[in-house]
PDB file of N, CA and C in Angstrom:
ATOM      1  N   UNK A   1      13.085   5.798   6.971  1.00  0.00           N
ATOM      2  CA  UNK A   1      12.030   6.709   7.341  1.00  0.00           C
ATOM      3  C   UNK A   1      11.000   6.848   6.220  1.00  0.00           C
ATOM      4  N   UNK A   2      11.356   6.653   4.793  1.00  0.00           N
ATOM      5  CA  UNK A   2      10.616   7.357   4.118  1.00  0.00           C
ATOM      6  C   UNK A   2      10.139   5.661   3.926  1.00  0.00           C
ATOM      7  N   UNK A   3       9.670   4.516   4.524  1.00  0.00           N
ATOM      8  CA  UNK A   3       8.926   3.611   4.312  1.00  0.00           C
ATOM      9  C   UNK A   3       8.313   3.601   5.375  1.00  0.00           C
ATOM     10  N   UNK A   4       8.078   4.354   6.182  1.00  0.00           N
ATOM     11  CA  UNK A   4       7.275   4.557   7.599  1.00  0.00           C
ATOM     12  C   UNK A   4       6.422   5.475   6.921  1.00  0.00           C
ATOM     13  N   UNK A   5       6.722   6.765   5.870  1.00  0.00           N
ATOM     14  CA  UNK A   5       6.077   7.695   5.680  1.00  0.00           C
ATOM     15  C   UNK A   5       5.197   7.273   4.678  1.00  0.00           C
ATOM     16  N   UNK A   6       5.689   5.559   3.656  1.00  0.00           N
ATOM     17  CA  UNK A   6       4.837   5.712   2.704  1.00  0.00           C
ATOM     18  C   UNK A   6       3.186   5.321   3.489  1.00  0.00           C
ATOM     19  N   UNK A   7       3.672   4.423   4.338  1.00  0.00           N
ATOM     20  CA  UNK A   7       2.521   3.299   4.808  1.00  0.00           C
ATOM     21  C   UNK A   7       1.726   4.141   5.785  1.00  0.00           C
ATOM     22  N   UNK A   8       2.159   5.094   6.342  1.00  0.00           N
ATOM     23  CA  UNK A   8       1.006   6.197   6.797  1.00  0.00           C
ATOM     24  C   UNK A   8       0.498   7.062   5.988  1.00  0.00           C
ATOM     25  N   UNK A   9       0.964   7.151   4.724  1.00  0.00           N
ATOM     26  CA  UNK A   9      -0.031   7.741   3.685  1.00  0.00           C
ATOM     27  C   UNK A   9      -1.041   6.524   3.227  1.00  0.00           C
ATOM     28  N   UNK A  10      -0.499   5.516   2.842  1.00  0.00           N
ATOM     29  CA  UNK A  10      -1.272   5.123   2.433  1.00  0.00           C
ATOM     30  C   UNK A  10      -2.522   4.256   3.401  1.00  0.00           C
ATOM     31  N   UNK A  11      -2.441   4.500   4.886  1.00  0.00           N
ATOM     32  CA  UNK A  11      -2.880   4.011   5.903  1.00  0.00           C
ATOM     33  C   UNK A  11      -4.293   5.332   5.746  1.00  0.00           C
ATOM     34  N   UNK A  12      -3.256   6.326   5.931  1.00  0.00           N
ATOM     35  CA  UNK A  12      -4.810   7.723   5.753  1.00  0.00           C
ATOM     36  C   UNK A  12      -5.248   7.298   4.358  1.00  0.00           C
ATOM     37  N   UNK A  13      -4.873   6.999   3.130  1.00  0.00           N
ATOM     38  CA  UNK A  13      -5.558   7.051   2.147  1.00  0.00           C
ATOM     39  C   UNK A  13      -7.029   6.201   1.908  1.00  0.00           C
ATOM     40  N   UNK A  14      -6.322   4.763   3.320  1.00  0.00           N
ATOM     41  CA  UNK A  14      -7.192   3.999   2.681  1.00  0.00           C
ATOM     42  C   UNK A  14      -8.508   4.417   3.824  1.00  0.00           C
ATOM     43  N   UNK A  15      -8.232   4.680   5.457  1.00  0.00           N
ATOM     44  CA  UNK A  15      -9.496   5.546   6.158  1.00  0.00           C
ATOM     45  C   UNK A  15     -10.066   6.512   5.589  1.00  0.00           C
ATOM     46  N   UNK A  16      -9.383   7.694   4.008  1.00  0.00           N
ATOM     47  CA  UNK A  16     -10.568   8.240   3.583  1.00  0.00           C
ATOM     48  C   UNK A  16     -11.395   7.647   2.420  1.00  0.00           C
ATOM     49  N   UNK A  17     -10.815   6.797   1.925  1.00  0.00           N
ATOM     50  CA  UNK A  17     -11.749   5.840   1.093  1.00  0.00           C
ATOM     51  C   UNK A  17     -13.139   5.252   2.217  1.00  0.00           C
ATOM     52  N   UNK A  18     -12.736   4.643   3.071  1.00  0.00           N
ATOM     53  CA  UNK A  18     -13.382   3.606   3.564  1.00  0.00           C
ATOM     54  C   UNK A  18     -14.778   4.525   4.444  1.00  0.00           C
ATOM     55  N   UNK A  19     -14.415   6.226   4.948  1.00  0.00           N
ATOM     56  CA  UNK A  19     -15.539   7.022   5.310  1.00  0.00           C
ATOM     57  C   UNK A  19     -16.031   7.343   3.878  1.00  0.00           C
ATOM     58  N   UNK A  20     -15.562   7.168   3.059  1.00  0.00           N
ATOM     59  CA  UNK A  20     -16.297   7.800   1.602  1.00  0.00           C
ATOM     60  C   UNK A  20     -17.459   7.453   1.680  1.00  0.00           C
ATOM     61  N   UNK A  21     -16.856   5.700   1.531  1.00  0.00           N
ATOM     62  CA  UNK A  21     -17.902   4.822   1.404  1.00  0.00           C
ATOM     63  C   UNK A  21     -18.732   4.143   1.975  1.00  0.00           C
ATOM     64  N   UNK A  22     -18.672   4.334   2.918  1.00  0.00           N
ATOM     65  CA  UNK A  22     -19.194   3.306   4.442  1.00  0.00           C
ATOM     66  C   UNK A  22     -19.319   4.285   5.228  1.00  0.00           C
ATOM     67  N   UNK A  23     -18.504   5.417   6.103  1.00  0.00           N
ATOM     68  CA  UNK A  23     -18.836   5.418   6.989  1.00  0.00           C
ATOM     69  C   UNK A  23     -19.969   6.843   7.346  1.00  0.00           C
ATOM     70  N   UNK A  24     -20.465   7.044   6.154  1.00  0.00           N
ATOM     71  CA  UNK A  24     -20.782   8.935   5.912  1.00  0.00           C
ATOM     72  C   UNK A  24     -22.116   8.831   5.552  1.00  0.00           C
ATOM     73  N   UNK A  25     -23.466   7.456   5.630  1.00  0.00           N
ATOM     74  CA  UNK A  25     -24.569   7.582   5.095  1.00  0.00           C
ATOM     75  C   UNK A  25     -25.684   8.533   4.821  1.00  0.00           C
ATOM     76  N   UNK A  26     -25.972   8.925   4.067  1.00  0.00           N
ATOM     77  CA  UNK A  26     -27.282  10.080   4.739  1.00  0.00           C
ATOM     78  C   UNK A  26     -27.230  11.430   5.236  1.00  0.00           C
ATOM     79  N   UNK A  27     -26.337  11.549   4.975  1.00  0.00           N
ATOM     80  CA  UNK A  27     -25.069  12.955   5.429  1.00  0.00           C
ATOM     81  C   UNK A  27     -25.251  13.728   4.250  1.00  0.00           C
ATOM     82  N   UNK A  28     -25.228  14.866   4.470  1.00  0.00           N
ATOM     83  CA  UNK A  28     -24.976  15.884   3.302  1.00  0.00           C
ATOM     84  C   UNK A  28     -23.802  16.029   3.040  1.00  0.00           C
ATOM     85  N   UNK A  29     -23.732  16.307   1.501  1.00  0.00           N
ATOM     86  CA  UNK A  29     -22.186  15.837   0.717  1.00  0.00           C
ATOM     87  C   UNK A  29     -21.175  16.618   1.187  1.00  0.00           C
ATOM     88  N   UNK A  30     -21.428  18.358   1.024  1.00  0.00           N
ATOM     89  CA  UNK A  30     -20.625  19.063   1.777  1.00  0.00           C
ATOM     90  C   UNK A  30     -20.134  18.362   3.221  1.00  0.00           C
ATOM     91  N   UNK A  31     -21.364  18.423   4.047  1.00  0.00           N
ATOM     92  CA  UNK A  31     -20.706  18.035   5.123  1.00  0.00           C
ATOM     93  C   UNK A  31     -19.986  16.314   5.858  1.00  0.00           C
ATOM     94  N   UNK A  32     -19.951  15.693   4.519  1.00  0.00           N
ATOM     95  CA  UNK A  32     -19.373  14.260   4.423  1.00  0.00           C
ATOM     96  C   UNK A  32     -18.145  14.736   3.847  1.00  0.00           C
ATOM     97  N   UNK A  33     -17.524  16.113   2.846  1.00  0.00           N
ATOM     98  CA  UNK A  33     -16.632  16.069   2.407  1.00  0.00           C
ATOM     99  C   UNK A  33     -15.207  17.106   3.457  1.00  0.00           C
ATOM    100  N   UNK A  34     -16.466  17.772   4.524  1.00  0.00           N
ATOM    101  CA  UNK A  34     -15.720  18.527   5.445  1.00  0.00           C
ATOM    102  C   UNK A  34     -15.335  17.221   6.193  1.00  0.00           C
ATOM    103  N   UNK A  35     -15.654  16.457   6.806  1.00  0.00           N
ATOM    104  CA  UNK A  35     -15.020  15.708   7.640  1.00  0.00           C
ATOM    105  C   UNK A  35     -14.158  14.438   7.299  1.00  0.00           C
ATOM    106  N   UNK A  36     -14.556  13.978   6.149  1.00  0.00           N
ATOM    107  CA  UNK A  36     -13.065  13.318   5.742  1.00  0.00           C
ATOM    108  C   UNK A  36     -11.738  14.212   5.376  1.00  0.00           C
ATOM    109  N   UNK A  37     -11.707  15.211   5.204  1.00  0.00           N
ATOM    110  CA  UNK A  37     -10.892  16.094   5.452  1.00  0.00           C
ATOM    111  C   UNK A  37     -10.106  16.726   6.595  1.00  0.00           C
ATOM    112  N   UNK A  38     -10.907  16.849   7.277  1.00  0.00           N
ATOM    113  CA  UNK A  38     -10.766  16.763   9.063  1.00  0.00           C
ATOM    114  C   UNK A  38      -9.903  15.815   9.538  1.00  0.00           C
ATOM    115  N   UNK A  39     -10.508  14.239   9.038  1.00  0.00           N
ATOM    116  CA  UNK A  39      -9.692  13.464   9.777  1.00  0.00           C
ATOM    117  C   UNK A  39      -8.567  13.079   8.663  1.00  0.00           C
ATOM    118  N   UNK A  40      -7.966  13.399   7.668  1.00  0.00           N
ATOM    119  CA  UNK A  40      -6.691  13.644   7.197  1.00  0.00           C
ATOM    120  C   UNK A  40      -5.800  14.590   7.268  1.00  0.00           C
ATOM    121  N   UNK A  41      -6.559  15.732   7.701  1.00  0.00           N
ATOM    122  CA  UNK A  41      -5.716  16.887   8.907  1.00  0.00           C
ATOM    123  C   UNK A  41      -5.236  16.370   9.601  1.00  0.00           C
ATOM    124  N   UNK A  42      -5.783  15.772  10.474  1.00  0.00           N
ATOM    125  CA  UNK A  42      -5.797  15.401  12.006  1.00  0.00           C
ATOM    126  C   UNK A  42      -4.437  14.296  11.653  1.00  0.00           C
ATOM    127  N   UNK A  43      -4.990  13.363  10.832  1.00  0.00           N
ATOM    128  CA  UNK A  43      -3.760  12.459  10.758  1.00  0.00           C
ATOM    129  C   UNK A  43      -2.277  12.963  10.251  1.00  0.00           C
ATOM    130  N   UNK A  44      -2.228  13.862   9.000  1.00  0.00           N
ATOM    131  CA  UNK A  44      -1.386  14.068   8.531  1.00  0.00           C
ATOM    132  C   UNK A  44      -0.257  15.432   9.871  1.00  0.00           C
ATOM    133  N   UNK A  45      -1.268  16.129  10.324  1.00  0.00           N
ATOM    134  CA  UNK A  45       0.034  16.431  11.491  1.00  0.00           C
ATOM    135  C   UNK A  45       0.812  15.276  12.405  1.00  0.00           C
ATOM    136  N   UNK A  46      -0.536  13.942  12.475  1.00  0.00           N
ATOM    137  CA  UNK A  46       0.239  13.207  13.101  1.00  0.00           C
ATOM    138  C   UNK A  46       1.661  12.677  12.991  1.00  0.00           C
ATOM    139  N   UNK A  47       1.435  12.717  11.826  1.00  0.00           N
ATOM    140  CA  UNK A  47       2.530  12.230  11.178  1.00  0.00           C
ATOM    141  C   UNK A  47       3.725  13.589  11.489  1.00  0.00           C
ATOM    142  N   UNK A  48       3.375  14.417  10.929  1.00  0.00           N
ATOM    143  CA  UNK A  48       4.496  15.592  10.921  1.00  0.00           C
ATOM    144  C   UNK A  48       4.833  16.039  12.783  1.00  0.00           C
ATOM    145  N   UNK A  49       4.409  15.770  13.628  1.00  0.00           N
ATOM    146  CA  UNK A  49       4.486  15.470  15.023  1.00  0.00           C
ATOM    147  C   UNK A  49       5.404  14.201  14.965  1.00  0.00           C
ATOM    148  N   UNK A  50       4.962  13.066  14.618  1.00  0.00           N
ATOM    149  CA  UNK A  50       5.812  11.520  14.598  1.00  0.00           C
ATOM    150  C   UNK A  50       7.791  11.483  13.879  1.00  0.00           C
ATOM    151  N   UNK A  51       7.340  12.636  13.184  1.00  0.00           N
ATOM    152  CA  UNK A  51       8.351  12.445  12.930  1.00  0.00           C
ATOM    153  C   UNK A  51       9.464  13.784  13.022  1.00  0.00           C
ATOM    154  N   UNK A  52       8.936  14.702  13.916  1.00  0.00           N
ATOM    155  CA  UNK A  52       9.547  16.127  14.439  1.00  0.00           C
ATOM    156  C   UNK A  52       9.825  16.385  13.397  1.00  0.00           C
ATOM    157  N   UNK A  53       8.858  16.762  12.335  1.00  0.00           N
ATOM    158  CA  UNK A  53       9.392  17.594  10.967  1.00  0.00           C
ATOM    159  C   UNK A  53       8.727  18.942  11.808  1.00  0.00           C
ATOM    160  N   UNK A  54       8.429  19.227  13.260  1.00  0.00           N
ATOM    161  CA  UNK A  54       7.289  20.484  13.289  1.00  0.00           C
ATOM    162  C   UNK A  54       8.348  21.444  13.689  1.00  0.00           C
ATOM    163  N   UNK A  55       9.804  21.301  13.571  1.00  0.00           N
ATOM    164  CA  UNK A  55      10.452  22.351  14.005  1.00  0.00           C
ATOM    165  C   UNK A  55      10.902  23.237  12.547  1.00  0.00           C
ATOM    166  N   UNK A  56      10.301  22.670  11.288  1.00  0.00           N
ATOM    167  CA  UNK A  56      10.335  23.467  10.258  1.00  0.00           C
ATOM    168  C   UNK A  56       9.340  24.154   9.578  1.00  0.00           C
ATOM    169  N   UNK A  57       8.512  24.293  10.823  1.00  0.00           N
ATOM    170  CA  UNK A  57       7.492  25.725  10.700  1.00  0.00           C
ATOM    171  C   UNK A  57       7.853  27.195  10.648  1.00  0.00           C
ATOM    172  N   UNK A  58       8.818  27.459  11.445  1.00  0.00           N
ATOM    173  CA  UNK A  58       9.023  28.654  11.067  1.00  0.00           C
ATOM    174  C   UNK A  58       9.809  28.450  10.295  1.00  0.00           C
ATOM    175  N   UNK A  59      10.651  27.907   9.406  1.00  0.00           N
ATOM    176  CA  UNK A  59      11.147  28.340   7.776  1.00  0.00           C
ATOM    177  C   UNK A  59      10.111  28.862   6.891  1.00  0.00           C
ATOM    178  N   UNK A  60       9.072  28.670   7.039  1.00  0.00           N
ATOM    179  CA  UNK A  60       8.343  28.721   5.728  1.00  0.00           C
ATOM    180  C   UNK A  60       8.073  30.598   5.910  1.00  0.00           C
ATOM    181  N   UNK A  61       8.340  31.119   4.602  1.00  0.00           N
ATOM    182  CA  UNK A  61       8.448  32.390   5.010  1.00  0.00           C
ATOM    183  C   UNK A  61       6.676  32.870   4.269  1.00  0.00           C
ATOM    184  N   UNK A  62       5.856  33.886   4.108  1.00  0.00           N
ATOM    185  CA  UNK A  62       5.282  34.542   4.026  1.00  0.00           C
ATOM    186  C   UNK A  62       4.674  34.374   2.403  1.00  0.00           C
ATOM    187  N   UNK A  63       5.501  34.431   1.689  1.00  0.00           N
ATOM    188  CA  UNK A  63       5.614  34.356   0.326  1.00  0.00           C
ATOM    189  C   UNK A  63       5.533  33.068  -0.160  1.00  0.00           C
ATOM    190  N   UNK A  64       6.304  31.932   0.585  1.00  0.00           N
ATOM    191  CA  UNK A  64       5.935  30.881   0.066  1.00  0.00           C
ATOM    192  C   UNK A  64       4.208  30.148  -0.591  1.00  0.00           C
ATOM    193  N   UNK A  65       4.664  29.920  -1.311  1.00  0.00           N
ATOM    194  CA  UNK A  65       2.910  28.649  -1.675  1.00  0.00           C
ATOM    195  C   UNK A  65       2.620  29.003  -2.585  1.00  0.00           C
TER     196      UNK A  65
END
């Protein structure tokens, strides 16, 4: 599992490189830096969905972070 988990990190790592640089022209920085963010949200639940880690949401208590 945890070689499934590296290669989808490093799968999102390399789509936010590649909007860094390519896909965000002419865009204001803020809003080039909100949406590569967005779509590593988006991916990284995928992942936590892919791999039913989402039933350890409610552990996390209040205090944590």
């Amino acid at each position: 599992m945890w070689l499934v988990n590296a290669f989808l990190s490093a799968l999102i790592a390399t789509l936010t490189s590649v909007l860094a640089k390519v896909g965000i022209v002419g865009v204001n920085s803020h809003l080039a830096t909100a949406t590569r963010t967005a779509v590593v949200l988006v991916l990284a639940w995928f992942i936590v969905y892919l791999t039913g880690s989402q039933s350890g949401l409610g552990e996390i208590s209040r205090r944590s972070g």
